[in-house]
PDB file of N, CA and C in Angstrom:
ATOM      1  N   UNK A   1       0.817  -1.193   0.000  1.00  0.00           N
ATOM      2  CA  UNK A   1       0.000   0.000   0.000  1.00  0.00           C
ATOM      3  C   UNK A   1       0.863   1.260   0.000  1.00  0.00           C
ATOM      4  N   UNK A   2       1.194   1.348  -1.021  1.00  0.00           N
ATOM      5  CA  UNK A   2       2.581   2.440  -0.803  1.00  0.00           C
ATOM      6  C   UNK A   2       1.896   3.591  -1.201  1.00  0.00           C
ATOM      7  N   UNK A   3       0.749   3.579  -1.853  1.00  0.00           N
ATOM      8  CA  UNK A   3      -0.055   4.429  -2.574  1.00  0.00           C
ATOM      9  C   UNK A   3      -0.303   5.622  -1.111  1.00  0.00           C
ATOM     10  N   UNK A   4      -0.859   4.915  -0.426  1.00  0.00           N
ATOM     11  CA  UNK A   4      -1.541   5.360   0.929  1.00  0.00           C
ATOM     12  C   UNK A   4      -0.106   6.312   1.687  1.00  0.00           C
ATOM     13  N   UNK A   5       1.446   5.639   1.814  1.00  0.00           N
ATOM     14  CA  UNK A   5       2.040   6.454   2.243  1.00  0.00           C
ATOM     15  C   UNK A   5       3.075   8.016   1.120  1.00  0.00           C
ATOM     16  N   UNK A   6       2.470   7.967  -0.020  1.00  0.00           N
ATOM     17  CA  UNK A   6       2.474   8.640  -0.999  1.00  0.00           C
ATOM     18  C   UNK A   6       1.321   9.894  -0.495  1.00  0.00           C
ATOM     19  N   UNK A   7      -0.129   9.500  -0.369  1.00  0.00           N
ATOM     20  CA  UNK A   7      -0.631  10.241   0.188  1.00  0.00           C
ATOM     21  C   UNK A   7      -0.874  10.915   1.410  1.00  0.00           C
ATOM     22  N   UNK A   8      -0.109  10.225   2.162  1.00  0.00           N
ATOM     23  CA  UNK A   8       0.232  10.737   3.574  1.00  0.00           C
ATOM     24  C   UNK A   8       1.297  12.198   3.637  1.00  0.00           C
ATOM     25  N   UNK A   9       1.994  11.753   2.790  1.00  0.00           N
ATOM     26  CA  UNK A   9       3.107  13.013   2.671  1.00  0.00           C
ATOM     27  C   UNK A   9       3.105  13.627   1.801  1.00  0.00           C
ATOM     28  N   UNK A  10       1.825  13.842   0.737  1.00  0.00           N
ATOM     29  CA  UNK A  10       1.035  14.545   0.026  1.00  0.00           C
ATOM     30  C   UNK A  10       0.450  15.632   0.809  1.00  0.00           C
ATOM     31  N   UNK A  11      -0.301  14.740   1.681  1.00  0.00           N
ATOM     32  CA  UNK A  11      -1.709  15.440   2.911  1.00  0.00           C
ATOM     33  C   UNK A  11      -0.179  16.418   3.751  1.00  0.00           C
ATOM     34  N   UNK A  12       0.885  15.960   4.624  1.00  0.00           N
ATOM     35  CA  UNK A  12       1.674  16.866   5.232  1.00  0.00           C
ATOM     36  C   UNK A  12       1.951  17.858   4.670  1.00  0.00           C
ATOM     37  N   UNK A  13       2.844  17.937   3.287  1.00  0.00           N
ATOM     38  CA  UNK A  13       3.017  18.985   2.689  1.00  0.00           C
ATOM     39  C   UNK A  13       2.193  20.024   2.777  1.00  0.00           C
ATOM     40  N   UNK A  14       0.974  19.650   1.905  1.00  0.00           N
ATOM     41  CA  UNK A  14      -0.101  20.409   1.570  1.00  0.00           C
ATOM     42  C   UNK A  14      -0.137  21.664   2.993  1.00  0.00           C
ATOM     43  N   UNK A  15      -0.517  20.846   4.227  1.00  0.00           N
ATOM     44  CA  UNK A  15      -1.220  21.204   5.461  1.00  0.00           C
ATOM     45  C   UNK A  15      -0.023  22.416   5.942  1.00  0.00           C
ATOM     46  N   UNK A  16       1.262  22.047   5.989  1.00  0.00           N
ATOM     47  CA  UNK A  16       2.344  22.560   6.376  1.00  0.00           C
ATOM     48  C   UNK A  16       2.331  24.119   4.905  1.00  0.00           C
ATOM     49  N   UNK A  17       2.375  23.722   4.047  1.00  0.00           N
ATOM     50  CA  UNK A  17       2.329  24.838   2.925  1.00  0.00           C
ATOM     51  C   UNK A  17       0.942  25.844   3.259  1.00  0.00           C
ATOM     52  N   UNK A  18      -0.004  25.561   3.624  1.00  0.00           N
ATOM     53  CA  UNK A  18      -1.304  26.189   3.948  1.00  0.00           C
ATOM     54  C   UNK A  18      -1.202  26.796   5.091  1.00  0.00           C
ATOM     55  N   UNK A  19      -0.585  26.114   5.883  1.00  0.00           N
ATOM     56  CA  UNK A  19      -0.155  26.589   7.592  1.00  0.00           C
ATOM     57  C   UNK A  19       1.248  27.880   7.177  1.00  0.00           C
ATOM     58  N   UNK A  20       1.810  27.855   6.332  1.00  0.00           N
ATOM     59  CA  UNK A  20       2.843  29.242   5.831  1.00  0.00           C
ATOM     60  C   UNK A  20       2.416  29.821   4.881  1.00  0.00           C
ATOM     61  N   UNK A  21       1.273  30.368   4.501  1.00  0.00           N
ATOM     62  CA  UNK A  21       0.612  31.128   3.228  1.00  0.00           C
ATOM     63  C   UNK A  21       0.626  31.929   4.600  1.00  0.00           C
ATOM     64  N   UNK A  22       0.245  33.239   3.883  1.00  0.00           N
ATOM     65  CA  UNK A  22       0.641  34.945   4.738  1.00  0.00           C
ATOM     66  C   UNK A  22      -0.516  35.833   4.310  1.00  0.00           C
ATOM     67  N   UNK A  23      -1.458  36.050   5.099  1.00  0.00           N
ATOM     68  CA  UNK A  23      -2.544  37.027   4.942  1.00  0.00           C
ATOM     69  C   UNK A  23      -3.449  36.229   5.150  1.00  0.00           C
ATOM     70  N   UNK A  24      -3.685  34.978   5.919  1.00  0.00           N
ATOM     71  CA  UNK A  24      -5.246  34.390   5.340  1.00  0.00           C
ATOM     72  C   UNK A  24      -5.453  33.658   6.803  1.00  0.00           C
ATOM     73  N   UNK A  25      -5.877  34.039   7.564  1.00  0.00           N
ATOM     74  CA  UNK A  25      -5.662  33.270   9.461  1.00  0.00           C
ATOM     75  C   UNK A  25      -6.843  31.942   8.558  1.00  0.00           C
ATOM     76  N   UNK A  26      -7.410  32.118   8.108  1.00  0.00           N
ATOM     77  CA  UNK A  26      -8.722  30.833   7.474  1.00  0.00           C
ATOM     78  C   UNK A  26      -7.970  29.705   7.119  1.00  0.00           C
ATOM     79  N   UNK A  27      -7.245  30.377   6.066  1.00  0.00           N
ATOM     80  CA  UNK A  27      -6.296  28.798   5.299  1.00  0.00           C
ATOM     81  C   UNK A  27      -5.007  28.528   6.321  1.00  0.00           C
ATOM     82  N   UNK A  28      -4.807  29.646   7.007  1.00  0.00           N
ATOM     83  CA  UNK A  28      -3.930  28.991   8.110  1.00  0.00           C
ATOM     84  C   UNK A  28      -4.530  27.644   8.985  1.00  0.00           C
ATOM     85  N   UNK A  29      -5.381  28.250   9.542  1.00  0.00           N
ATOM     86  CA  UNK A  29      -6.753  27.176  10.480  1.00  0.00           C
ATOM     87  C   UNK A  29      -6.996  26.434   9.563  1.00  0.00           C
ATOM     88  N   UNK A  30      -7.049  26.172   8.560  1.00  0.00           N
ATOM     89  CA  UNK A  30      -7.393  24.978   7.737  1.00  0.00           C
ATOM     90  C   UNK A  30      -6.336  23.445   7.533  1.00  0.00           C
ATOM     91  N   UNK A  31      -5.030  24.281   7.026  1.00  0.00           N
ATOM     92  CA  UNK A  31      -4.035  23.639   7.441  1.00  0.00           C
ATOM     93  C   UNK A  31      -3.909  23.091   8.330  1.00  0.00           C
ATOM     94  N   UNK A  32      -3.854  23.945   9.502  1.00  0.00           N
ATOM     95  CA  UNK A  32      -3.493  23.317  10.944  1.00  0.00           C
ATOM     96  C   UNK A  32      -4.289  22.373  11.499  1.00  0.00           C
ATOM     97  N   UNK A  33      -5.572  21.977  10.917  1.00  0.00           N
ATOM     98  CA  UNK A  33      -6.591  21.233  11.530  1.00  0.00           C
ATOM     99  C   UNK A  33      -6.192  20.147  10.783  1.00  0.00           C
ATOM    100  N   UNK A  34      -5.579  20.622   9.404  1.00  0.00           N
ATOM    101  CA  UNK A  34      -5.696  19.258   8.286  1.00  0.00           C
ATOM    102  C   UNK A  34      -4.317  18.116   9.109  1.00  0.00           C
ATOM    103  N   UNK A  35      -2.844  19.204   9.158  1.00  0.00           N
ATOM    104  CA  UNK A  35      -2.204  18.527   9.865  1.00  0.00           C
ATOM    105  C   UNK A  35      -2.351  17.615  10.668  1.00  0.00           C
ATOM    106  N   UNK A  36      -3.259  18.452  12.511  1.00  0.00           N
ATOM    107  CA  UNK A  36      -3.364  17.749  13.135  1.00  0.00           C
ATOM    108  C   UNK A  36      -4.101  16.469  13.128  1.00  0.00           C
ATOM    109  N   UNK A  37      -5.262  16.357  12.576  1.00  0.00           N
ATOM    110  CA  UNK A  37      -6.382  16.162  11.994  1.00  0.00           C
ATOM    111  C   UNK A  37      -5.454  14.154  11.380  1.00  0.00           C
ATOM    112  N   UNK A  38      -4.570  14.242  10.915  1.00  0.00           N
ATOM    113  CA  UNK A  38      -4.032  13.649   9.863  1.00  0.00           C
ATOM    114  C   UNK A  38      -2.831  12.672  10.896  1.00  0.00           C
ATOM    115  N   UNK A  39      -2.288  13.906  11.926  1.00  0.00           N
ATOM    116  CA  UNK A  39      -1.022  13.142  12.659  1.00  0.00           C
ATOM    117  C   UNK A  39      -2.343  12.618  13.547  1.00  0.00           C
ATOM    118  N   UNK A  40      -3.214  13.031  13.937  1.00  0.00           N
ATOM    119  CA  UNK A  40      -4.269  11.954  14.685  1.00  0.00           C
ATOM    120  C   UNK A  40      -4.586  10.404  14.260  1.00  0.00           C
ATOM    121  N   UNK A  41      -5.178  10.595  13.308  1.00  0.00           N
ATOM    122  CA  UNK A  41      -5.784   9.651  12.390  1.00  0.00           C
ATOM    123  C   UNK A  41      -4.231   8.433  12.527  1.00  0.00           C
ATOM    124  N   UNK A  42      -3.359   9.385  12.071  1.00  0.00           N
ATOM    125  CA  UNK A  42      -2.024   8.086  11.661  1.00  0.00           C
ATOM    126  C   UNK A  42      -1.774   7.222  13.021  1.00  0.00           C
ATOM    127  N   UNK A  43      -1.773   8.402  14.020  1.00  0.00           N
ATOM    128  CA  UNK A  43      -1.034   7.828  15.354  1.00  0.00           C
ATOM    129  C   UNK A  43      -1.891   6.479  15.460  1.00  0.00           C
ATOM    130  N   UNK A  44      -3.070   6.842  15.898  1.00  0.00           N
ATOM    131  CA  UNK A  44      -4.677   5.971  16.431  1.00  0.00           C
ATOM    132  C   UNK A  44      -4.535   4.877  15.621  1.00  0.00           C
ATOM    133  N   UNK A  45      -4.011   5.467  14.294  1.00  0.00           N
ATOM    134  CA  UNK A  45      -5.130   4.293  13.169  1.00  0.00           C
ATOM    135  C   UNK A  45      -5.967   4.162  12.946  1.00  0.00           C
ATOM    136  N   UNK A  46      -6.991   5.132  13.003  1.00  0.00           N
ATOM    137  CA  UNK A  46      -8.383   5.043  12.790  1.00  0.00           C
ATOM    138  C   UNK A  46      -8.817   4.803  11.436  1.00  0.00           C
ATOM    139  N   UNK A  47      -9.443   3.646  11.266  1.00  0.00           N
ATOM    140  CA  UNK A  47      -9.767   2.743  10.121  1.00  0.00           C
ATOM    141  C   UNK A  47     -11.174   3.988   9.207  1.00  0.00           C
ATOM    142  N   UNK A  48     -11.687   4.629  10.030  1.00  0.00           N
ATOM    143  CA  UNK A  48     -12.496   5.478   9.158  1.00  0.00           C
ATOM    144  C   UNK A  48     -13.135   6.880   9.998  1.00  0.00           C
ATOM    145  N   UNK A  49     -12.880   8.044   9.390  1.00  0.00           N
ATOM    146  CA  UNK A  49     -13.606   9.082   9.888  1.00  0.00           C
ATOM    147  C   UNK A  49     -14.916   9.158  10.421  1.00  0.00           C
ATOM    148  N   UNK A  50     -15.078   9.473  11.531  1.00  0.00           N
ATOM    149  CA  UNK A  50     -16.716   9.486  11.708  1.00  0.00           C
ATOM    150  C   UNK A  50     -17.356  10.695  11.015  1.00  0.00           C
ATOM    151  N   UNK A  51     -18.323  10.532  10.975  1.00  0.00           N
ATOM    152  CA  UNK A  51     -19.485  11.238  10.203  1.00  0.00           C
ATOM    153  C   UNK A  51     -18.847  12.461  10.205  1.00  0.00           C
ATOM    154  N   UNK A  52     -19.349  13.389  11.963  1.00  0.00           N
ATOM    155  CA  UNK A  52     -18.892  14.666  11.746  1.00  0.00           C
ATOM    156  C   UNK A  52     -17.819  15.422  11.060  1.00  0.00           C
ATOM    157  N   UNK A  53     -17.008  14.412  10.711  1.00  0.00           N
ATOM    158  CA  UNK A  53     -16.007  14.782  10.104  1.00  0.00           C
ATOM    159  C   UNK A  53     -15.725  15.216   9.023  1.00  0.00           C
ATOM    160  N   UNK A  54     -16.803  14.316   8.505  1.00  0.00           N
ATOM    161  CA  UNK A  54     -17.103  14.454   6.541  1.00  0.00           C
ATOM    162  C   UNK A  54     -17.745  16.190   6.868  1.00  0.00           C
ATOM    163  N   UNK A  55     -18.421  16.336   7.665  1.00  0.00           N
ATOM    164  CA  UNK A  55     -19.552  17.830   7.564  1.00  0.00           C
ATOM    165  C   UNK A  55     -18.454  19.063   7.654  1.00  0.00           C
ATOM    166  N   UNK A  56     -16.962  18.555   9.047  1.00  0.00           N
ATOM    167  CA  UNK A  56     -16.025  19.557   8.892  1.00  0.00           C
ATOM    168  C   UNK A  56     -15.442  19.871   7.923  1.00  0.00           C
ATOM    169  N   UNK A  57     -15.048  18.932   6.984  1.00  0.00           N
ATOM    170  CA  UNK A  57     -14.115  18.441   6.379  1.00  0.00           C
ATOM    171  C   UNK A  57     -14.800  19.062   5.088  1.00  0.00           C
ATOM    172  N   UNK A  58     -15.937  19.370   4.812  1.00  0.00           N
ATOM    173  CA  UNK A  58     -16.851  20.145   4.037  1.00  0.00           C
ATOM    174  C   UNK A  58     -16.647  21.431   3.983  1.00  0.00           C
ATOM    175  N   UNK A  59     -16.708  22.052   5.578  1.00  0.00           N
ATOM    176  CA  UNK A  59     -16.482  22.887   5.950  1.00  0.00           C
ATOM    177  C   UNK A  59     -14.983  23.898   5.662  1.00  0.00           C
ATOM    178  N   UNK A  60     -14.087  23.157   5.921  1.00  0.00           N
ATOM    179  CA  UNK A  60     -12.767  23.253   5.819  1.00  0.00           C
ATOM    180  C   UNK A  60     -12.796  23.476   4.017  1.00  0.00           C
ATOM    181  N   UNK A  61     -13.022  22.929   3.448  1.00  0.00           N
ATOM    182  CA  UNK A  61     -13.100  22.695   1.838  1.00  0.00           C
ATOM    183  C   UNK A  61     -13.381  24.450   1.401  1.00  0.00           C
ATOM    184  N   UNK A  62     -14.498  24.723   1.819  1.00  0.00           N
ATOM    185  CA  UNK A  62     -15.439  26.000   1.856  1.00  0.00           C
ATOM    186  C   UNK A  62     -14.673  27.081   1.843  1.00  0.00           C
ATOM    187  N   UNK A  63     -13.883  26.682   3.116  1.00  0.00           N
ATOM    188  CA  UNK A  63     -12.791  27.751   4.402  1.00  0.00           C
ATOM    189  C   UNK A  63     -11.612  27.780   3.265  1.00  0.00           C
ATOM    190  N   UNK A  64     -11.132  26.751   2.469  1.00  0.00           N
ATOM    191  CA  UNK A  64     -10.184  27.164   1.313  1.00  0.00           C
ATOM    192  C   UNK A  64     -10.361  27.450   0.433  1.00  0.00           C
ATOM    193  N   UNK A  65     -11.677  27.227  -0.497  1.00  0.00           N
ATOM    194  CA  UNK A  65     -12.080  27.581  -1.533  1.00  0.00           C
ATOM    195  C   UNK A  65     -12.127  29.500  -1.522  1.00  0.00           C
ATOM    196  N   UNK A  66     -13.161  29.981  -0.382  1.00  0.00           N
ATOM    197  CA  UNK A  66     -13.091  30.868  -0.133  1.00  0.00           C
ATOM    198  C   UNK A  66     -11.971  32.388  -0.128  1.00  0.00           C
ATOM    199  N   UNK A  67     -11.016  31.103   0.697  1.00  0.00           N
ATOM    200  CA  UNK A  67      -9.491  32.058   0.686  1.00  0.00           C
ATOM    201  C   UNK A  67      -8.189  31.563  -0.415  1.00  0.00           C
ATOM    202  N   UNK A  68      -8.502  31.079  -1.672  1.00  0.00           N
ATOM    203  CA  UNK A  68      -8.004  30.413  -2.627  1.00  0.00           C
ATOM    204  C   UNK A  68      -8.747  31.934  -3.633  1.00  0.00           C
ATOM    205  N   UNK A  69      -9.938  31.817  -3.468  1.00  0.00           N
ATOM    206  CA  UNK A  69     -10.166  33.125  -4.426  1.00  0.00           C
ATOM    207  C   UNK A  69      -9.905  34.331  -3.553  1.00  0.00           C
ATOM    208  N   UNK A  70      -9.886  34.496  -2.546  1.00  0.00           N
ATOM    209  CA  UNK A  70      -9.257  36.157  -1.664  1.00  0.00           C
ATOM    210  C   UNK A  70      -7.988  36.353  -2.366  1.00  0.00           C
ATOM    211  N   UNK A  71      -7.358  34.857  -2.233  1.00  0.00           N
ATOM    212  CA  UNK A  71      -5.449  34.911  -2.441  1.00  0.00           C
ATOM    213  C   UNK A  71      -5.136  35.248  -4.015  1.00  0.00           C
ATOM    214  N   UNK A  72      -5.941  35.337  -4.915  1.00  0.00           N
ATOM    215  CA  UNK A  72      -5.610  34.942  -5.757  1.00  0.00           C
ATOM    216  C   UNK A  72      -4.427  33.691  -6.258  1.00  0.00           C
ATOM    217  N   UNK A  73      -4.839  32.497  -5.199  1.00  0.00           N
ATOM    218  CA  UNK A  73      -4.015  31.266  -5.133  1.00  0.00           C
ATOM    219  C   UNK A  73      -4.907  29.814  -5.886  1.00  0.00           C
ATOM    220  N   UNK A  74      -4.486  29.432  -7.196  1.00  0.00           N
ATOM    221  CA  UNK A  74      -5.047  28.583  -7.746  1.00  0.00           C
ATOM    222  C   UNK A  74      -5.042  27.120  -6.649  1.00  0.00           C
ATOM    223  N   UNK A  75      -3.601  27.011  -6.361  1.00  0.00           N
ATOM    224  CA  UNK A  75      -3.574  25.903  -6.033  1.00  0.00           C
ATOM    225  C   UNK A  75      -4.713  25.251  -4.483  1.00  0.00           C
ATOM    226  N   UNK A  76      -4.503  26.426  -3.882  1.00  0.00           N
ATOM    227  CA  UNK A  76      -5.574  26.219  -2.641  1.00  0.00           C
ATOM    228  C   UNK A  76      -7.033  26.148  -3.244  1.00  0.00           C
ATOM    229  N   UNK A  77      -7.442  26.906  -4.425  1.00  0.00           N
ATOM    230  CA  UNK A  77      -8.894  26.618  -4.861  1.00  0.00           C
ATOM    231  C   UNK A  77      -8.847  25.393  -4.635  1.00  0.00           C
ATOM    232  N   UNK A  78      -7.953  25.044  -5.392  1.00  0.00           N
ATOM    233  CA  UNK A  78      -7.811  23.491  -6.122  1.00  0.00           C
ATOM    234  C   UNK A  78      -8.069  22.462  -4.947  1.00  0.00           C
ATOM    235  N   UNK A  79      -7.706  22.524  -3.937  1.00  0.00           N
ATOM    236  CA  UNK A  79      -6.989  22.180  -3.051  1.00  0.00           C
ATOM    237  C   UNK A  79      -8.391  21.704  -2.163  1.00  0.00           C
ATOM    238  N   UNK A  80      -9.152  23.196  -2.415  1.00  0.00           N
ATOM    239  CA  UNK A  80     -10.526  23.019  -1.590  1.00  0.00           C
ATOM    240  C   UNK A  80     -11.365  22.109  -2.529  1.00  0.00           C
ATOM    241  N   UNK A  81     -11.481  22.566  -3.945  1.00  0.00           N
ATOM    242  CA  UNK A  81     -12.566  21.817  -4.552  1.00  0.00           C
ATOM    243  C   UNK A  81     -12.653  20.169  -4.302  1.00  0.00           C
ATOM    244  N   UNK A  82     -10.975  19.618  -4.513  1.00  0.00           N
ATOM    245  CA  UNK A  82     -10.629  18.614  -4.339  1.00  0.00           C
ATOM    246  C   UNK A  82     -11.327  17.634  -3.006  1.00  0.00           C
ATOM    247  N   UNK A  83     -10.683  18.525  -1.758  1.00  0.00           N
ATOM    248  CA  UNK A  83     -11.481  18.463  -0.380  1.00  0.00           C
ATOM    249  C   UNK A  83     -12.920  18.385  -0.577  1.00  0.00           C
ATOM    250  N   UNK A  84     -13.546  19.065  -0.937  1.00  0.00           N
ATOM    251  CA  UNK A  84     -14.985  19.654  -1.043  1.00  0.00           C
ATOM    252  C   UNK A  84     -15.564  17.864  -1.632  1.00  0.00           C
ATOM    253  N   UNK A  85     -15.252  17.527  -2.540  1.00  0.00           N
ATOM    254  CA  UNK A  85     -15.618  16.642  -3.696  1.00  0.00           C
ATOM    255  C   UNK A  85     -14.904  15.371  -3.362  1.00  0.00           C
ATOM    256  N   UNK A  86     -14.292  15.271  -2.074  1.00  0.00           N
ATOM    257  CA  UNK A  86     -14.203  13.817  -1.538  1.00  0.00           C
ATOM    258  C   UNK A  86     -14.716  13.900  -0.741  1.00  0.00           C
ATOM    259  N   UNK A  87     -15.264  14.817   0.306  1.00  0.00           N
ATOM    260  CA  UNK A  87     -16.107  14.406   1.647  1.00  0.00           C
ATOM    261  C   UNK A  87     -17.153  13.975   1.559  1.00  0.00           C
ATOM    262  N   UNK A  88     -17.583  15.116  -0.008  1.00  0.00           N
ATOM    263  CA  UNK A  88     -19.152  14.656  -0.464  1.00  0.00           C
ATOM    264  C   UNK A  88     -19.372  13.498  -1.059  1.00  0.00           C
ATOM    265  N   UNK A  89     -18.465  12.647  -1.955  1.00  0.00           N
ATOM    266  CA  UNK A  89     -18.280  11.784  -2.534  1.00  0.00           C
ATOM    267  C   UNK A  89     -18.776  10.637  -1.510  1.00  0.00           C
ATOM    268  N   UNK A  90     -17.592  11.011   0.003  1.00  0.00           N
ATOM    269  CA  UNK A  90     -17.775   9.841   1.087  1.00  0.00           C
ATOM    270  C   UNK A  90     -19.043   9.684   1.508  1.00  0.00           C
ATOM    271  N   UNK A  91     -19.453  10.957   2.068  1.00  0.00           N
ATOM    272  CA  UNK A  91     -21.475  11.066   2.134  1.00  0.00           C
ATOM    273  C   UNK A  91     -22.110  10.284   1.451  1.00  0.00           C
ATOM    274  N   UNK A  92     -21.811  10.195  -0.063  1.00  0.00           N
ATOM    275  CA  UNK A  92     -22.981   9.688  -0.698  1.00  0.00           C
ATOM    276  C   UNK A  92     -22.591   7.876  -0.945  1.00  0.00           C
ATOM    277  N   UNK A  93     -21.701   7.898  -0.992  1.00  0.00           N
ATOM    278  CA  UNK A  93     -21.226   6.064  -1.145  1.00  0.00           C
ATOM    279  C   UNK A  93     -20.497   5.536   0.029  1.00  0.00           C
ATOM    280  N   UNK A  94     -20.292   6.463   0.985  1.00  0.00           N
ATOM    281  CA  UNK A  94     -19.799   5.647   2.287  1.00  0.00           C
ATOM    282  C   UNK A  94     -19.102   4.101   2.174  1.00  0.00           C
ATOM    283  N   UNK A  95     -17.928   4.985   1.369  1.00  0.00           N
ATOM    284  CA  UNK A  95     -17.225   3.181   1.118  1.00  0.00           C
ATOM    285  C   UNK A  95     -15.676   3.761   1.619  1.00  0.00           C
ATOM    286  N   UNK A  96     -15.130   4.778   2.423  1.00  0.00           N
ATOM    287  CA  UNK A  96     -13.732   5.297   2.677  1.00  0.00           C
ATOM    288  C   UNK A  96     -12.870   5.250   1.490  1.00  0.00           C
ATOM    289  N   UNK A  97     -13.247   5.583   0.601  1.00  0.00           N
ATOM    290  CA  UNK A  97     -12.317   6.118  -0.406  1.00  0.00           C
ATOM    291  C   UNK A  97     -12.621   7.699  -0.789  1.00  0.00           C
ATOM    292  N   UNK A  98     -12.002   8.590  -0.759  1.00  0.00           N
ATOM    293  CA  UNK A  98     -11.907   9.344  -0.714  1.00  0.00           C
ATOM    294  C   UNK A  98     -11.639  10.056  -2.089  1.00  0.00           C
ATOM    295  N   UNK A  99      -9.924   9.943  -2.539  1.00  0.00           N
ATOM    296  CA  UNK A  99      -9.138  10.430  -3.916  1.00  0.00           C
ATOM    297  C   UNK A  99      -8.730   8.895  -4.512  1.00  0.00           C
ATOM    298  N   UNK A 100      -8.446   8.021  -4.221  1.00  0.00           N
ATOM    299  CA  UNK A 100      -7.941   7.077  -5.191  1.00  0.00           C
ATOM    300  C   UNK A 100      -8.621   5.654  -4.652  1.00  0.00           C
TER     301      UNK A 100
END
């Protein structure tokens, strides 16, 4: 499953790059939740997000999309839509796949 630790240090980057963007306390807090959010999940092992999570995790999507168009920053749009369009994805087929 190497795929999975490919996306693990996909997800760090990202969170850590979002957590040092300058002008935006939103996509900062977004980052920082995604981070922690992520070193949680790994530590535990938690085999699947609970619900509320998908609704934050919606939320959070929103919270970058939002400040992706303030920033004039493609990649955070991107970043949110992406987010946005796997939580909802998980909502509707509840099978834990997310991006791949």
């Amino acid at each position: 499953m190497y795929q999975d630790y490919i996306f693990r240090i996909i997800v760090y980057c990202v969170s850590v790059y979002l957590i040092l963007i300058k002008n935006s306390i939103s996509v900062n807090f977004c980052g920082l939740t995604i981070l922690l959010a992520h070193i949680y999940k790994d530590t535990i092992n938690i085999p699947k997000w609970p619900y509320w999570c998908e609704l934050f995790g919606i939320f959070l999507s929103m919270l970058l999309i939002n400040g992706g168009i303030e920033l004039n920053n493609y990649f955070i749009l991107v970043i949110g839509g992406l987010k946005f369009l796997a939580h909802v994805r998980q909502l509707i087929f509840k099978d834990n796949r997310y991006y791949y």
